[in-house]
PDB file of N, CA and C in Angstrom:
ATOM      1  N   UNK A   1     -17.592  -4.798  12.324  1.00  0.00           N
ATOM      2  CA  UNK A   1     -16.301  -5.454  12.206  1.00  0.00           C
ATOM      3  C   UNK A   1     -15.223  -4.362  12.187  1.00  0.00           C
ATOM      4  N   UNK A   2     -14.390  -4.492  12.746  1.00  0.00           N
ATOM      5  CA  UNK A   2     -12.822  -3.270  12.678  1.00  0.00           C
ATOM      6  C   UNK A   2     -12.440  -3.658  11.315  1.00  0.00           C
ATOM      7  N   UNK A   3     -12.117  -1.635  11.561  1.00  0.00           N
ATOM      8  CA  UNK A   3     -11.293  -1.362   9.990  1.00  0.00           C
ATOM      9  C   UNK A   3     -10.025  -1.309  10.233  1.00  0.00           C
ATOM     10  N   UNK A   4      -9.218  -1.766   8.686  1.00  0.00           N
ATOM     11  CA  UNK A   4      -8.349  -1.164   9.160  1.00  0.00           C
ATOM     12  C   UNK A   4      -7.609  -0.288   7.786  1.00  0.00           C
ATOM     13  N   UNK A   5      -6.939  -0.002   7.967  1.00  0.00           N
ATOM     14  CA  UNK A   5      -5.761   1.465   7.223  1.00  0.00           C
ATOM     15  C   UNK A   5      -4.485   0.569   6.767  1.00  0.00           C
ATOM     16  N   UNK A   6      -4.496  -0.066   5.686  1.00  0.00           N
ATOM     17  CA  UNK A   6      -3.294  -0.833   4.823  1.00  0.00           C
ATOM     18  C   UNK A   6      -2.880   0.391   3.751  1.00  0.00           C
ATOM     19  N   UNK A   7      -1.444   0.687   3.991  1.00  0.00           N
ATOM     20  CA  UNK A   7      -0.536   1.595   3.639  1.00  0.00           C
ATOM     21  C   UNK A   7       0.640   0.944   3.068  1.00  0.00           C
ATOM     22  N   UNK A   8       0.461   0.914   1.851  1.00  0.00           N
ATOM     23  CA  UNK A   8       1.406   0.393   0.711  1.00  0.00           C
ATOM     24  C   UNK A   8       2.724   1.067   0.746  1.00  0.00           C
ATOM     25  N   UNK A   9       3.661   0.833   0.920  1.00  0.00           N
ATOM     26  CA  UNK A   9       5.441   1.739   1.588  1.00  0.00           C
ATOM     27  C   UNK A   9       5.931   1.071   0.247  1.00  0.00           C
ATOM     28  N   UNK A  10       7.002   2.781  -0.135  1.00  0.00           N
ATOM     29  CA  UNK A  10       8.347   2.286  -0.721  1.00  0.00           C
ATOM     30  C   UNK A  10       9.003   3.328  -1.082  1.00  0.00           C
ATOM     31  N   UNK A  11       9.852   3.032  -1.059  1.00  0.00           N
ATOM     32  CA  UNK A  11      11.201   4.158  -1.134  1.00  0.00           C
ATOM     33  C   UNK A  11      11.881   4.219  -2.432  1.00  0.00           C
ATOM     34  N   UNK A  12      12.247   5.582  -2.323  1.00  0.00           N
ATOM     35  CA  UNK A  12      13.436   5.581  -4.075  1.00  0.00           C
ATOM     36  C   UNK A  12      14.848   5.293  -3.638  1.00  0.00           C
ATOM     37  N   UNK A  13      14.921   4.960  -2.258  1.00  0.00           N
ATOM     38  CA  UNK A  13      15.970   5.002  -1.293  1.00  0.00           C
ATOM     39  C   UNK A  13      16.432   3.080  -1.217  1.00  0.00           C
ATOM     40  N   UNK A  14      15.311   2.479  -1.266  1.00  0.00           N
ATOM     41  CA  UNK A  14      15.315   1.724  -1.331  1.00  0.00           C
ATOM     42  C   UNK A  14      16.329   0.021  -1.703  1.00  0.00           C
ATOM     43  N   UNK A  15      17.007  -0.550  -1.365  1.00  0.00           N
ATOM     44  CA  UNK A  15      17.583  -1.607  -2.455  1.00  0.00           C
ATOM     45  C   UNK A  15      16.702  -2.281  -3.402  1.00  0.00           C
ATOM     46  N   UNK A  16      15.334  -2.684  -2.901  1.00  0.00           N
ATOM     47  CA  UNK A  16      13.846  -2.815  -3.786  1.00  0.00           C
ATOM     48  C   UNK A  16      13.869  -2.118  -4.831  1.00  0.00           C
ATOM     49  N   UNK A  17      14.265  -0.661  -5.133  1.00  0.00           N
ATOM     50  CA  UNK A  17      13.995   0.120  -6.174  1.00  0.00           C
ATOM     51  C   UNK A  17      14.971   0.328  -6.803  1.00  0.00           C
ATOM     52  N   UNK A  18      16.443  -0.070  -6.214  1.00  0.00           N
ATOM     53  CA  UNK A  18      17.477   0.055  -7.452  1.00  0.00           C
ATOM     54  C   UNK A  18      17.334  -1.175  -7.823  1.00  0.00           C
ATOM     55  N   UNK A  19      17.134  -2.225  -7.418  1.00  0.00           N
ATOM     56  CA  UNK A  19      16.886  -3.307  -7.963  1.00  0.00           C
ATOM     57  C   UNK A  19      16.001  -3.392  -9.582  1.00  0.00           C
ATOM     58  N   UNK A  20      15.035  -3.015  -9.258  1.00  0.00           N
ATOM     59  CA  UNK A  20      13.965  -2.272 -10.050  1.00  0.00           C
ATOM     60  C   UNK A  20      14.597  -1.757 -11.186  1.00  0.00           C
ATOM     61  N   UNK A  21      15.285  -0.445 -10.483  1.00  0.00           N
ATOM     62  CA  UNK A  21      15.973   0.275 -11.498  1.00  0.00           C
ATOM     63  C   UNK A  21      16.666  -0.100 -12.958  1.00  0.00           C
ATOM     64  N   UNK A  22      17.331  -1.049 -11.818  1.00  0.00           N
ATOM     65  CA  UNK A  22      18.315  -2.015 -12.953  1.00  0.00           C
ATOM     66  C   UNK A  22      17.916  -3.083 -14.214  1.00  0.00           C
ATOM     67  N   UNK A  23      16.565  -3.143 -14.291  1.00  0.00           N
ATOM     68  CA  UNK A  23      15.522  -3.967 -15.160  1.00  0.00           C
ATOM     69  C   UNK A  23      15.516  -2.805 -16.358  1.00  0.00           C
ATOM     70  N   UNK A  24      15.790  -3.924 -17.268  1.00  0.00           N
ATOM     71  CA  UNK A  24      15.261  -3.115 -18.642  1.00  0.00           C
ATOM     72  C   UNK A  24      13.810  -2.856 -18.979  1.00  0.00           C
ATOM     73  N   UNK A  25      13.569  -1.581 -19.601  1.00  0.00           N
ATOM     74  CA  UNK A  25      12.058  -1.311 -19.963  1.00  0.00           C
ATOM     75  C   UNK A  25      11.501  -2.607 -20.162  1.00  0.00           C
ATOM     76  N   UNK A  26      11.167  -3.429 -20.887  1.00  0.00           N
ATOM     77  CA  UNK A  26      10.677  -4.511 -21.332  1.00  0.00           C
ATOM     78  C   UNK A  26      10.311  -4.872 -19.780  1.00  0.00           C
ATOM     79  N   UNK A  27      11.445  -5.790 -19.033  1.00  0.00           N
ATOM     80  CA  UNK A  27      11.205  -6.054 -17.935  1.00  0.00           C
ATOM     81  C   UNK A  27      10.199  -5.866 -16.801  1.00  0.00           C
ATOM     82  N   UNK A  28      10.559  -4.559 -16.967  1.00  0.00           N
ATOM     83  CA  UNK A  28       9.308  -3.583 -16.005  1.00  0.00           C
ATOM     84  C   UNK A  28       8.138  -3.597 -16.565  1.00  0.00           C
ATOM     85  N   UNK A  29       8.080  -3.649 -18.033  1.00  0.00           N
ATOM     86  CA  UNK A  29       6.814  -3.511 -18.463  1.00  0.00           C
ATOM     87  C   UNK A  29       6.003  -4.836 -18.088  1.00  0.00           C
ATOM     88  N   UNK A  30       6.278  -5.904 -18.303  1.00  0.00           N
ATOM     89  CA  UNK A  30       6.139  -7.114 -17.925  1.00  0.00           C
ATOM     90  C   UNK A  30       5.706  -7.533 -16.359  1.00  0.00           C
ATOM     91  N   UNK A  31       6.980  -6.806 -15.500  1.00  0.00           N
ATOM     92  CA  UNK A  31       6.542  -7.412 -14.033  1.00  0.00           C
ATOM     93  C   UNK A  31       5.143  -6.363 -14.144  1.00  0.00           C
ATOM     94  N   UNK A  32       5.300  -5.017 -14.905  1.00  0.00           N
ATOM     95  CA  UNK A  32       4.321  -4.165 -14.343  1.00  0.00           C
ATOM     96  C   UNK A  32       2.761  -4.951 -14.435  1.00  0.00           C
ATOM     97  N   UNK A  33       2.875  -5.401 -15.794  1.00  0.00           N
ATOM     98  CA  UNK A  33       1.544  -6.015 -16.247  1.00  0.00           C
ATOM     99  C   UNK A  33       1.263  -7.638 -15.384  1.00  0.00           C
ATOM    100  N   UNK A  34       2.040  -8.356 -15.197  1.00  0.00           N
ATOM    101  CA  UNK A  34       2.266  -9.615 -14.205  1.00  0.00           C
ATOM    102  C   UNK A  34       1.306  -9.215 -12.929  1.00  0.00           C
ATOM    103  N   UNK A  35       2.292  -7.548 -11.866  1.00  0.00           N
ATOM    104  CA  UNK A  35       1.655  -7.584 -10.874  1.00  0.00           C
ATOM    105  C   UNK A  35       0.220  -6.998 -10.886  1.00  0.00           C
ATOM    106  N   UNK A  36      -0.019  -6.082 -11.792  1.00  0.00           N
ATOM    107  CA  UNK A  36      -1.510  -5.550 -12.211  1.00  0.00           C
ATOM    108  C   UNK A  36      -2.417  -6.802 -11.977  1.00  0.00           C
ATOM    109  N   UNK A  37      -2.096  -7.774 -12.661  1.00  0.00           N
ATOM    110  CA  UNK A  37      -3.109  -8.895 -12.692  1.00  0.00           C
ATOM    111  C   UNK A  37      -3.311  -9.443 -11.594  1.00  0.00           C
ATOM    112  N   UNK A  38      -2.457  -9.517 -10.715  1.00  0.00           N
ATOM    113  CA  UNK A  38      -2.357 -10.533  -9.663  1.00  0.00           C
ATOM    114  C   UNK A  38      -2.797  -9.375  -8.230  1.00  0.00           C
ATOM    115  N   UNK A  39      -2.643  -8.027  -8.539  1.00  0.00           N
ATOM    116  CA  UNK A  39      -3.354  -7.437  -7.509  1.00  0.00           C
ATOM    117  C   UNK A  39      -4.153  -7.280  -8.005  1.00  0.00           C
ATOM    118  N   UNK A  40      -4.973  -7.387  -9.228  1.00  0.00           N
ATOM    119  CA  UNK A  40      -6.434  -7.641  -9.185  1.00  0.00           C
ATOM    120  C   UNK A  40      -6.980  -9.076  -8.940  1.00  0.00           C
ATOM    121  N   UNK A  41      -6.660 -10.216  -8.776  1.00  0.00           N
ATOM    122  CA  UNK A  41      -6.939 -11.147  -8.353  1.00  0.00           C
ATOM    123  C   UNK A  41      -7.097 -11.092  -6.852  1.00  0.00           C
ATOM    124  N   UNK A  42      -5.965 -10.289  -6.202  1.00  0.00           N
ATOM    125  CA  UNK A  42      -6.028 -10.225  -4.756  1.00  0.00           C
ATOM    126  C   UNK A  42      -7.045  -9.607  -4.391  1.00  0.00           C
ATOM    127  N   UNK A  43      -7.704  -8.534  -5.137  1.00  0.00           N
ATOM    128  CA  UNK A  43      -8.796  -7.989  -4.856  1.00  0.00           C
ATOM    129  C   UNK A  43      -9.905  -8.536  -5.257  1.00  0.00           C
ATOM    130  N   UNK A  44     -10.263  -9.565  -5.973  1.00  0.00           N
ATOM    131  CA  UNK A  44     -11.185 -10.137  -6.113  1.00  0.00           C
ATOM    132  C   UNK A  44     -11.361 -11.043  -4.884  1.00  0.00           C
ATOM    133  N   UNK A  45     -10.218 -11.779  -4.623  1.00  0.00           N
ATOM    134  CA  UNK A  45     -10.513 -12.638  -3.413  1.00  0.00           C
ATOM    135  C   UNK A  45     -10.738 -11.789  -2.439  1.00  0.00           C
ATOM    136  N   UNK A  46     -10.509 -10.461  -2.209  1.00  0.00           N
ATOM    137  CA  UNK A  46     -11.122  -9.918  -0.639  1.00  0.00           C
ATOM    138  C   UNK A  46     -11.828  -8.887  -0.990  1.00  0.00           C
ATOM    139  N   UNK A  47     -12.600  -9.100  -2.106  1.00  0.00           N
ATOM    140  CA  UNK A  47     -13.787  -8.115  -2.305  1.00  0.00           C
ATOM    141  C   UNK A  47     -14.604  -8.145  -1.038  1.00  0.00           C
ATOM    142  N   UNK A  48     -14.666  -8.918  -0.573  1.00  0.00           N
ATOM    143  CA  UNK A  48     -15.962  -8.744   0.426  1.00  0.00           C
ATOM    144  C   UNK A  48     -15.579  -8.456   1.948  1.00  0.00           C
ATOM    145  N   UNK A  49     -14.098  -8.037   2.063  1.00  0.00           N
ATOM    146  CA  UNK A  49     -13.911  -7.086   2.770  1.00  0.00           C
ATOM    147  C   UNK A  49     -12.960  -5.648   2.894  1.00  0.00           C
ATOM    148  N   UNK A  50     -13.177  -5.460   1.554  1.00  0.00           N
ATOM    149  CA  UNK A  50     -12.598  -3.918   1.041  1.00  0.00           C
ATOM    150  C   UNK A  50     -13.474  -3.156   1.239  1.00  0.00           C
ATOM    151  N   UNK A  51     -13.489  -2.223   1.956  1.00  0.00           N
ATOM    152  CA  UNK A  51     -14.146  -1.135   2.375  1.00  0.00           C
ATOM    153  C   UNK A  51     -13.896   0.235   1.146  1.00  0.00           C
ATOM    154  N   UNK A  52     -12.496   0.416   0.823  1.00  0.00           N
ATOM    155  CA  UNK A  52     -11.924   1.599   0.054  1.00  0.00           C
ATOM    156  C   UNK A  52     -11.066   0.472  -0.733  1.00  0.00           C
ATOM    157  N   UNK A  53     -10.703   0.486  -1.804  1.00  0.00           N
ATOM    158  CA  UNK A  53      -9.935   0.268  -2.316  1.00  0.00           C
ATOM    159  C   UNK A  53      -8.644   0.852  -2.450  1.00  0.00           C
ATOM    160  N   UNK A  54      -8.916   2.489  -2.082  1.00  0.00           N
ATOM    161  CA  UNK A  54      -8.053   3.287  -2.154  1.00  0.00           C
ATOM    162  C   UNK A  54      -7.343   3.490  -3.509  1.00  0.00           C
ATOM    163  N   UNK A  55      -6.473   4.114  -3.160  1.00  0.00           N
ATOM    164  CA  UNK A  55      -5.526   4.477  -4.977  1.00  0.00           C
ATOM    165  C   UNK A  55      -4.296   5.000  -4.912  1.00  0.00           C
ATOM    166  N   UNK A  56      -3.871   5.079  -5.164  1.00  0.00           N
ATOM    167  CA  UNK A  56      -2.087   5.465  -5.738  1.00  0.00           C
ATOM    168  C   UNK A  56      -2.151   6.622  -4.884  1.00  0.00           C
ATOM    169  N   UNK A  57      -0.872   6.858  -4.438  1.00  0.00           N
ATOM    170  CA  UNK A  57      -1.138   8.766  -3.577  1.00  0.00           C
ATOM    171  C   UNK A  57       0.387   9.237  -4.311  1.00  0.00           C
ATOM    172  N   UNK A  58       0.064  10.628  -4.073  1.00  0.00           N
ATOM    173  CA  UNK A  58       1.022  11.605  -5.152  1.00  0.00           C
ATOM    174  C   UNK A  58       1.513  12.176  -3.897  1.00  0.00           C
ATOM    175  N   UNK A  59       2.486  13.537  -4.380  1.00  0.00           N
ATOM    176  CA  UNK A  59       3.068  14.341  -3.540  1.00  0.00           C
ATOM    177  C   UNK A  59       2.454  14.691  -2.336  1.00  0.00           C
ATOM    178  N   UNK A  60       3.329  15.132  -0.812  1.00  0.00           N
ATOM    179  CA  UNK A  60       2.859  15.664   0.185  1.00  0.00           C
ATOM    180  C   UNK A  60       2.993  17.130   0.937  1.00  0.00           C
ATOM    181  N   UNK A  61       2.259  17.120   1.312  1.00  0.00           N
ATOM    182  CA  UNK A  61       2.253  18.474   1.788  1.00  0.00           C
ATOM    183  C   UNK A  61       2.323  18.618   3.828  1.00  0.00           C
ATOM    184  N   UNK A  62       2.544  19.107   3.817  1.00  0.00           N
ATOM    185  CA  UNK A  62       2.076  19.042   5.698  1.00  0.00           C
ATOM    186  C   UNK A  62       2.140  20.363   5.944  1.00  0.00           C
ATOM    187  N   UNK A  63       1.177  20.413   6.772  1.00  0.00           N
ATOM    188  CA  UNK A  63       0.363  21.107   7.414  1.00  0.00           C
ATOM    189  C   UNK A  63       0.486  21.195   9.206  1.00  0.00           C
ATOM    190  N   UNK A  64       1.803  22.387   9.161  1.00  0.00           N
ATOM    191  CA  UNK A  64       2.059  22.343  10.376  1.00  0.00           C
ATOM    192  C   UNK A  64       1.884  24.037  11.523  1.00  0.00           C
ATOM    193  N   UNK A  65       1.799  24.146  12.475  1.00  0.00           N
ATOM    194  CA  UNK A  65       2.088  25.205  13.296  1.00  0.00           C
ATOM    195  C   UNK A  65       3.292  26.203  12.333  1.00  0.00           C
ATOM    196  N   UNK A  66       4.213  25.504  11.546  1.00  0.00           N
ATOM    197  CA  UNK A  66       4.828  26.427  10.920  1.00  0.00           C
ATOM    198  C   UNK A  66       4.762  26.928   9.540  1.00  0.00           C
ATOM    199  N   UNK A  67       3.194  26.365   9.113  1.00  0.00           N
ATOM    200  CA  UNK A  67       2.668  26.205   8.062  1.00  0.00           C
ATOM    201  C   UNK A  67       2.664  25.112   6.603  1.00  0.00           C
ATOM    202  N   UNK A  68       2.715  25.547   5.471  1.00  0.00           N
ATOM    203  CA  UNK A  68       2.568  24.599   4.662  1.00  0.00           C
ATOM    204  C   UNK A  68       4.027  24.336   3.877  1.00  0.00           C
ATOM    205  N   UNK A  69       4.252  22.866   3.716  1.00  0.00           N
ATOM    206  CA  UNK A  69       5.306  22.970   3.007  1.00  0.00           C
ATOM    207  C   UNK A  69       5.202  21.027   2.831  1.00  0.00           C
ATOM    208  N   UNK A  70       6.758  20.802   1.365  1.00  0.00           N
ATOM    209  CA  UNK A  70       6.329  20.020   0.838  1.00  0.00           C
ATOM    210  C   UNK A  70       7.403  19.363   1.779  1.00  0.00           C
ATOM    211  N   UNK A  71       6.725  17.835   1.934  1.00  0.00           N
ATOM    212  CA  UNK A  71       7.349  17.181   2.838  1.00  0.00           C
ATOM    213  C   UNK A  71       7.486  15.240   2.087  1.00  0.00           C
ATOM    214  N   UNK A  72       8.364  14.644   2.549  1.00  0.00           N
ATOM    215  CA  UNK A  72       8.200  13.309   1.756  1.00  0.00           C
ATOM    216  C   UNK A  72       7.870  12.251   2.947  1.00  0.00           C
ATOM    217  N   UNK A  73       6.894  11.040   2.493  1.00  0.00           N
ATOM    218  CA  UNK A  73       7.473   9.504   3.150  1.00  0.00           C
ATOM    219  C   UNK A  73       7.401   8.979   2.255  1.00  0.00           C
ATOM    220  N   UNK A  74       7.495   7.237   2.574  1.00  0.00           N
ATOM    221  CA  UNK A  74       7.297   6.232   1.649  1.00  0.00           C
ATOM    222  C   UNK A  74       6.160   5.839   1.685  1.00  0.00           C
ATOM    223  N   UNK A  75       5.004   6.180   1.515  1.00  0.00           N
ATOM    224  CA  UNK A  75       3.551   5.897   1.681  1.00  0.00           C
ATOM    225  C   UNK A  75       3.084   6.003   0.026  1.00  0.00           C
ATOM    226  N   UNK A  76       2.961   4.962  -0.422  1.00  0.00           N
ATOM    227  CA  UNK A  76       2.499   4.809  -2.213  1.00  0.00           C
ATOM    228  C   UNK A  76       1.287   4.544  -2.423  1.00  0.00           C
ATOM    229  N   UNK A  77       0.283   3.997  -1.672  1.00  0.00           N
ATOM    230  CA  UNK A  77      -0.880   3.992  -1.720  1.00  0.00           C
ATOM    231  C   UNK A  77      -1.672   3.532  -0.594  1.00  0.00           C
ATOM    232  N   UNK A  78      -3.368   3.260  -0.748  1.00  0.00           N
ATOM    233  CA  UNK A  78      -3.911   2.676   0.365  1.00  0.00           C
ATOM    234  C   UNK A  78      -4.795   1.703   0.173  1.00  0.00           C
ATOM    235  N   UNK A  79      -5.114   1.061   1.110  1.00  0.00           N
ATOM    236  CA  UNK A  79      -6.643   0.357   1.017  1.00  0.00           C
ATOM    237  C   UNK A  79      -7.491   0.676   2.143  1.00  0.00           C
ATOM    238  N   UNK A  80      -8.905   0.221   2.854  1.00  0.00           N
ATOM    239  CA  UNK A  80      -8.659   0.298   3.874  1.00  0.00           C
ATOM    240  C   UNK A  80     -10.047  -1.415   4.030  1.00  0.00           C
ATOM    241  N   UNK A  81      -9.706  -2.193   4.407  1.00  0.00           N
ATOM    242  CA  UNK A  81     -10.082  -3.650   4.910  1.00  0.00           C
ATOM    243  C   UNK A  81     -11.364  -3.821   6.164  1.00  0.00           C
ATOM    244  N   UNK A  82     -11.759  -4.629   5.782  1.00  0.00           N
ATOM    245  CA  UNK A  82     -12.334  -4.927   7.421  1.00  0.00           C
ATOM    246  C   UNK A  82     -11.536  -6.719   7.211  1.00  0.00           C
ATOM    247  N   UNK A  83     -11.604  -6.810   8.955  1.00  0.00           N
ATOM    248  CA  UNK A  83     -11.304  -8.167   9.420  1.00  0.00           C
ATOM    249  C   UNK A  83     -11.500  -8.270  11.202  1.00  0.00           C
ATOM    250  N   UNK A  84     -11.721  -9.503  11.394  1.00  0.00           N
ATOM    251  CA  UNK A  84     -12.101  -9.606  12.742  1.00  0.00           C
ATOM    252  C   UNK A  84     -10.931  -9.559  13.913  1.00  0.00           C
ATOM    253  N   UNK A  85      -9.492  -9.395  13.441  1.00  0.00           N
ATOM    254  CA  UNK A  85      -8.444  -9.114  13.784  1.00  0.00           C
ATOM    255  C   UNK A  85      -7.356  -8.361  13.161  1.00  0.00           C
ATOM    256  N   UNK A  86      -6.036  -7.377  13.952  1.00  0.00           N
ATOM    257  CA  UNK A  86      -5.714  -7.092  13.333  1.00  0.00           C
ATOM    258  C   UNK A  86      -4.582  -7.908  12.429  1.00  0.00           C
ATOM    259  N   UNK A  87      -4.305  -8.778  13.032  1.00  0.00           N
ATOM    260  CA  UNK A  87      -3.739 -10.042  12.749  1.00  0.00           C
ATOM    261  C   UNK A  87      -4.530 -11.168  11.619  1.00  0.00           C
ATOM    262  N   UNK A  88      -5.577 -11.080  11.361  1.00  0.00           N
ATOM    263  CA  UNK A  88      -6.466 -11.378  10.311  1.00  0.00           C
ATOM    264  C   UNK A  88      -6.068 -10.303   9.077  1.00  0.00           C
ATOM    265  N   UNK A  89      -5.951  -8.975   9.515  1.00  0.00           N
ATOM    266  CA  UNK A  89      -6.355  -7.615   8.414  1.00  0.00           C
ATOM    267  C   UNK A  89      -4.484  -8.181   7.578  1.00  0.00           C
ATOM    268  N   UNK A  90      -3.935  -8.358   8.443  1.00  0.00           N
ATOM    269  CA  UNK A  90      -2.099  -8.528   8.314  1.00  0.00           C
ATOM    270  C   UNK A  90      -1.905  -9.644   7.229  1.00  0.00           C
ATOM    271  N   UNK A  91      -2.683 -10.547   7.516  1.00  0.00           N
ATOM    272  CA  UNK A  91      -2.419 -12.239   7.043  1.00  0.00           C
ATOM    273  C   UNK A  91      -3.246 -11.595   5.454  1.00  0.00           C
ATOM    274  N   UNK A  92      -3.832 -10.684   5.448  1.00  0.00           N
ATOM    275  CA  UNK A  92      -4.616 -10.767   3.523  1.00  0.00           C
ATOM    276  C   UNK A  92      -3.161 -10.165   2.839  1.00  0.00           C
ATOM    277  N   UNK A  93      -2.287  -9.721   3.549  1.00  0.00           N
ATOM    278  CA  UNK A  93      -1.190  -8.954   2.606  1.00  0.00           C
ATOM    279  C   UNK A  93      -0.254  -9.370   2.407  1.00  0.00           C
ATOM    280  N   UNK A  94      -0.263 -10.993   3.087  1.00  0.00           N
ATOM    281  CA  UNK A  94       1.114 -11.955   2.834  1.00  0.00           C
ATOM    282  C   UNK A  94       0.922 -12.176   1.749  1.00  0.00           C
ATOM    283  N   UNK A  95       2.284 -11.715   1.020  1.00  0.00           N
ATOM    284  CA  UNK A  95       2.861 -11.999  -0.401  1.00  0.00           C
ATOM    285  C   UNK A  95       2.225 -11.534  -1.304  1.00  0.00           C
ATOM    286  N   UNK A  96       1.790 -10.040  -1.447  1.00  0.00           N
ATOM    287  CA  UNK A  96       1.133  -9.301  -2.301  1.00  0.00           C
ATOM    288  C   UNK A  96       1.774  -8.769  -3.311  1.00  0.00           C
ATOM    289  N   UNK A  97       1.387  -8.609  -4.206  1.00  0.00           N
ATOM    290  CA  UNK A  97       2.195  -8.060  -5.529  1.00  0.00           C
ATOM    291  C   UNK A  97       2.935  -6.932  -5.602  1.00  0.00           C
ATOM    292  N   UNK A  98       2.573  -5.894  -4.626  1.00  0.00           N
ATOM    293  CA  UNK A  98       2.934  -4.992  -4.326  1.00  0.00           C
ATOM    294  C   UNK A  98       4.712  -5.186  -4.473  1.00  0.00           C
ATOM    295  N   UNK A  99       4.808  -6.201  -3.167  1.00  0.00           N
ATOM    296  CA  UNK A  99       6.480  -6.155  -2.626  1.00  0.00           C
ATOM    297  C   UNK A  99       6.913  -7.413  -3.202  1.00  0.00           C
ATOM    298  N   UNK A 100       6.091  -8.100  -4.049  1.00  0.00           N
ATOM    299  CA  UNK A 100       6.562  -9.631  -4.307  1.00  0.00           C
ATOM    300  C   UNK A 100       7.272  -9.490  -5.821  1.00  0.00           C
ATOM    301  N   UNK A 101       6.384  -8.729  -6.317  1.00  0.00           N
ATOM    302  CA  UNK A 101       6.533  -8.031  -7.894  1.00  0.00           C
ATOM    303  C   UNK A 101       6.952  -6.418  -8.068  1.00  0.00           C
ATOM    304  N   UNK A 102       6.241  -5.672  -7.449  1.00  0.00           N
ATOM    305  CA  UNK A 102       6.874  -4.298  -7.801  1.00  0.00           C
ATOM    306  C   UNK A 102       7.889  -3.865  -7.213  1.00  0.00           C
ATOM    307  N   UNK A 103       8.351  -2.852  -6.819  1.00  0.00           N
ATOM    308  CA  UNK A 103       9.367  -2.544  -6.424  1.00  0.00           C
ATOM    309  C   UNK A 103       9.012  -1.964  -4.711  1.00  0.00           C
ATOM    310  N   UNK A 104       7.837  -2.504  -4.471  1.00  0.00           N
ATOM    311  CA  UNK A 104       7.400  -1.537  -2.827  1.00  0.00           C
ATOM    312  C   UNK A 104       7.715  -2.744  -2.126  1.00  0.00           C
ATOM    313  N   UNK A 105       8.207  -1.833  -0.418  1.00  0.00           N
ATOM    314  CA  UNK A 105       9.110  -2.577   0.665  1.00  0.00           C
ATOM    315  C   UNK A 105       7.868  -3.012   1.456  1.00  0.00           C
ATOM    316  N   UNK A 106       6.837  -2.946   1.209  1.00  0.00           N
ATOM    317  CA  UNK A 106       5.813  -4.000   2.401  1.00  0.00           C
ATOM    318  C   UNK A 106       4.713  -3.186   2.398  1.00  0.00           C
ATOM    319  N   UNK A 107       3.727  -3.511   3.382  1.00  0.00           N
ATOM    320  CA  UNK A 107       2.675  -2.671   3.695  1.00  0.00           C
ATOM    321  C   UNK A 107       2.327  -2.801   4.834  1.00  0.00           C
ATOM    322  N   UNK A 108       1.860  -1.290   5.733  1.00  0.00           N
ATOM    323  CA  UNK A 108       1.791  -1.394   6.786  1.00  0.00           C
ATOM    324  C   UNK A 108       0.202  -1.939   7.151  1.00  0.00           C
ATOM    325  N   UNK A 109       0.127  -2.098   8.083  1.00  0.00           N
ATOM    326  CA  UNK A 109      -1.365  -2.301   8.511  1.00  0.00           C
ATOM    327  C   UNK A 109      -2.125  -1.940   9.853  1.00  0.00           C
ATOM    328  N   UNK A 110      -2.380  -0.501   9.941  1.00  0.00           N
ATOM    329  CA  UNK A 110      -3.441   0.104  10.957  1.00  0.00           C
ATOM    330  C   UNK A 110      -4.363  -0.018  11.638  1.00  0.00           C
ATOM    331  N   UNK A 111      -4.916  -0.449  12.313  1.00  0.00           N
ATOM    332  CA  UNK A 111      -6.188  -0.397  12.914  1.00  0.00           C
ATOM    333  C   UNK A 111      -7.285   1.428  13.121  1.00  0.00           C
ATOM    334  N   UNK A 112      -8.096   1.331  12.257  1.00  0.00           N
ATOM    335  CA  UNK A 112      -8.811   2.533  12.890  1.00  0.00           C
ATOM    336  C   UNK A 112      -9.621   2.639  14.178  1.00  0.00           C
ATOM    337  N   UNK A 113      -9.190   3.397  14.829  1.00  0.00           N
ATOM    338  CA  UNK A 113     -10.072   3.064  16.034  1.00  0.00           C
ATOM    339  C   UNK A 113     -11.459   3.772  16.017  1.00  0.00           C
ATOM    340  N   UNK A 114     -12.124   4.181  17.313  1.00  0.00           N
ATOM    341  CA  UNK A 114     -13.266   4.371  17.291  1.00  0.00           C
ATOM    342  C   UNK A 114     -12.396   6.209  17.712  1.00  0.00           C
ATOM    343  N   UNK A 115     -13.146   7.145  17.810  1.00  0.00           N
ATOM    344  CA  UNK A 115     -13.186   8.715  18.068  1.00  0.00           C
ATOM    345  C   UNK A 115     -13.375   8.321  19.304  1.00  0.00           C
ATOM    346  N   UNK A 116     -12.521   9.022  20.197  1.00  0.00           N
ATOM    347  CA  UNK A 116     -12.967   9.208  21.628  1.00  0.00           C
ATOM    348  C   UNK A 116     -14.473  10.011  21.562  1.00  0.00           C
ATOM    349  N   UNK A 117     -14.818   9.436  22.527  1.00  0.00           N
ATOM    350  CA  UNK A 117     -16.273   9.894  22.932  1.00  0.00           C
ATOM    351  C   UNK A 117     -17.131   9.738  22.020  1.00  0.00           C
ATOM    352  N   UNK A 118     -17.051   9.076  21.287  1.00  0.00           N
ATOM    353  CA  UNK A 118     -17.873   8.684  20.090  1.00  0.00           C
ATOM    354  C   UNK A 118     -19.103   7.708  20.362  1.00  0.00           C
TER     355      UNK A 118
END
C-alpha cells in the first residue's frame, strides 16, 4: 500500500499563533489538554494505518554545498500513513486537532515514492 509523509506546518508568523498568543495560560492549558486527547483518539482510529507516528521536530540545520548552518520552516512535526490514495492519506487529516485546536496552519501530505531503480 503507498506511504505517505504527513507534515504538521505552523508558523510564529502566523495569525493562528497570535491568535494563540492572545489566550491566557489557563486557556492554553486547556485547549492544550482538549487537543492531546483528541489527537490521541485520531490515532487510535488510524492505528492500523500509521506506519511512524512520528514526533514533534526541533531546530534545523541544512546541509548545503556552502555548508552547515541554522536554517528555519514551519514543519512542527510528522507522521507517516499508509492509504490506497493520496487523496484517501489527505481525507484522515480533515479537521485534526492539530489546526482545529492548536495553534498549527494545516498539514501537508506527501506521497513517498519508490527510489528510482529500485
Amino acid at each position: 500500500m503507498p506511504r505517505f509523509l504527513a507534515l504538521y506546518m505552523g508558523t510564529q508568523d502566523s495569525e493562528v499563533q497570535r491568535a494563540w498568543a492572545s489566550l491566557s495560560d489557563a486557556e492554553k492549558a486547556d485547549r492544550s489538554q482538549r487537543a492531546m486527547t483528541e489527537w490521541g483518539q485520531w490515532a487510535e482510529r488510524h492505528q492500523h494505518v500509521i506506519v511512524d507516528m512520528g514526533a514533534p521536530l526541533g531546530k534545523t540545520l541544512l546541509a548545503s554545498p556552502d555548508g552547515i548552518s541554522p536554517t528555519r520552516n514551519a514543519i512542527t512535526a510528522y507522521v507517516i500513513v499508509e492509504a490506497a490514495s493520496h487523496e484517501e492519506a489527505a481525507q484522515m487529516f480533515r479537521s485534526h486537532p492539530h489546526f482545529t485546536i492548536f495553534p498549527g496552519t494545516g498539514v501537508e501530505i506527501l506521497q513517498c515514492l519508490p527510489m528510482p531503480g529500485a
